[in-house]
Protein backbone atom coordinates (compact mmCIF):
# COMPACT_ATOMS: atom_id res chain seq x y z
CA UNK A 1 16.05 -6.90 13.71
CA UNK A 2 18.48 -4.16 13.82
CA UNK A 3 18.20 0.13 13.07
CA UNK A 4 19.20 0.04 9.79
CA UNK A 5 17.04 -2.76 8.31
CA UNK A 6 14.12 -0.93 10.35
CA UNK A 7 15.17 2.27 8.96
CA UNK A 8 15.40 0.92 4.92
CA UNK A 9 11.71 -0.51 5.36
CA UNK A 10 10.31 2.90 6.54
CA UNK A 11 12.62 4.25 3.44
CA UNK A 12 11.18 1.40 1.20
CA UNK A 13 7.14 2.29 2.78
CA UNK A 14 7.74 5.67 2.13
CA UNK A 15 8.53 5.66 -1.57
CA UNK A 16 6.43 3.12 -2.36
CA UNK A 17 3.36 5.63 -1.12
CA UNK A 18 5.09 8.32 -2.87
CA UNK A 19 5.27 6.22 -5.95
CA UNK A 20 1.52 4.87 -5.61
CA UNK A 21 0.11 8.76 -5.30
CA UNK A 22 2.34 9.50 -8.29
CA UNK A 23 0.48 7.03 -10.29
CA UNK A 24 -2.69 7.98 -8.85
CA UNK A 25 -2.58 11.66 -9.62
CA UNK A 26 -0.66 11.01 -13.08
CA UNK A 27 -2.03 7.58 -14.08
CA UNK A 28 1.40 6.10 -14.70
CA UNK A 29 0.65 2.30 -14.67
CA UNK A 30 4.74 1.34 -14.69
CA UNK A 31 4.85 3.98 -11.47
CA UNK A 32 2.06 1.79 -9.55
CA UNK A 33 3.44 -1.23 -10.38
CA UNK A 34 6.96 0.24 -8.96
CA UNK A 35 4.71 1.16 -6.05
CA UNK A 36 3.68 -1.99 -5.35
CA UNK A 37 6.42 -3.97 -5.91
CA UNK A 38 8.66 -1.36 -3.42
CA UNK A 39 5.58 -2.27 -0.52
CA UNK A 40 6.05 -6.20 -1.44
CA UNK A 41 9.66 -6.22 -1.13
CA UNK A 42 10.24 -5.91 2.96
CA UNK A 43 7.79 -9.08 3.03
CA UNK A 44 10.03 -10.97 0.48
CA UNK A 45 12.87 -11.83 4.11
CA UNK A 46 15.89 -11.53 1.53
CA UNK A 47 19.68 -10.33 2.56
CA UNK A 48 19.73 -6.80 3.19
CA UNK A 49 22.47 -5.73 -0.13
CA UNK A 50 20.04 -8.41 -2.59
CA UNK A 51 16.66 -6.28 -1.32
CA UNK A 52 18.85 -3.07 -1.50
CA UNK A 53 20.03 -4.30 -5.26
CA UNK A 54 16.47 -4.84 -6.60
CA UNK A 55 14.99 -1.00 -4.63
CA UNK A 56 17.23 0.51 -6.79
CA UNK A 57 16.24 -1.40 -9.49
CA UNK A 58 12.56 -0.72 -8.41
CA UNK A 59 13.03 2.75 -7.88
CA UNK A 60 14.87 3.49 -11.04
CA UNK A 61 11.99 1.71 -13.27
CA UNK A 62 9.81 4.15 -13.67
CA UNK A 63 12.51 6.48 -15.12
CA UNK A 64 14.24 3.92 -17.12
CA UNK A 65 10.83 2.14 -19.13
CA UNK A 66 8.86 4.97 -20.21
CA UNK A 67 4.85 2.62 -20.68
């Protein structure tokens, strides 16, 4: 495993806790299920660019579907 794929998973760890206290504190359900899909995604063993495609997707959810 190299530094950068070591480096996006403490990136993807990272904003998936920020995204899951978000929700907490605000009760945003589409911001936990961002949350939770971002702390799935490292387990998923895809290419590096697909899992770096679908964070952004992930990450821009919440700001895109308004639930």
């Amino acid at each position: 495993m190299s530094t950068s794929t070591l480096i996006f998973y403490i990136f993807l760890g990272s904003s998936s806790l920020a995204y899951l206290m978000y929700a907490k504190a605000q009760r945003n359900a589409m911001a936990l299920i961002s949350g939770i899909g971002l702390g799935i995604l490292p387990y998923a063993n895809l290419s590096m660019w697909l899992m770096l495609v679908i964070a952004v997707g992930i990450l821009a959810l919440p700001f895109v579907v308004r639930a």
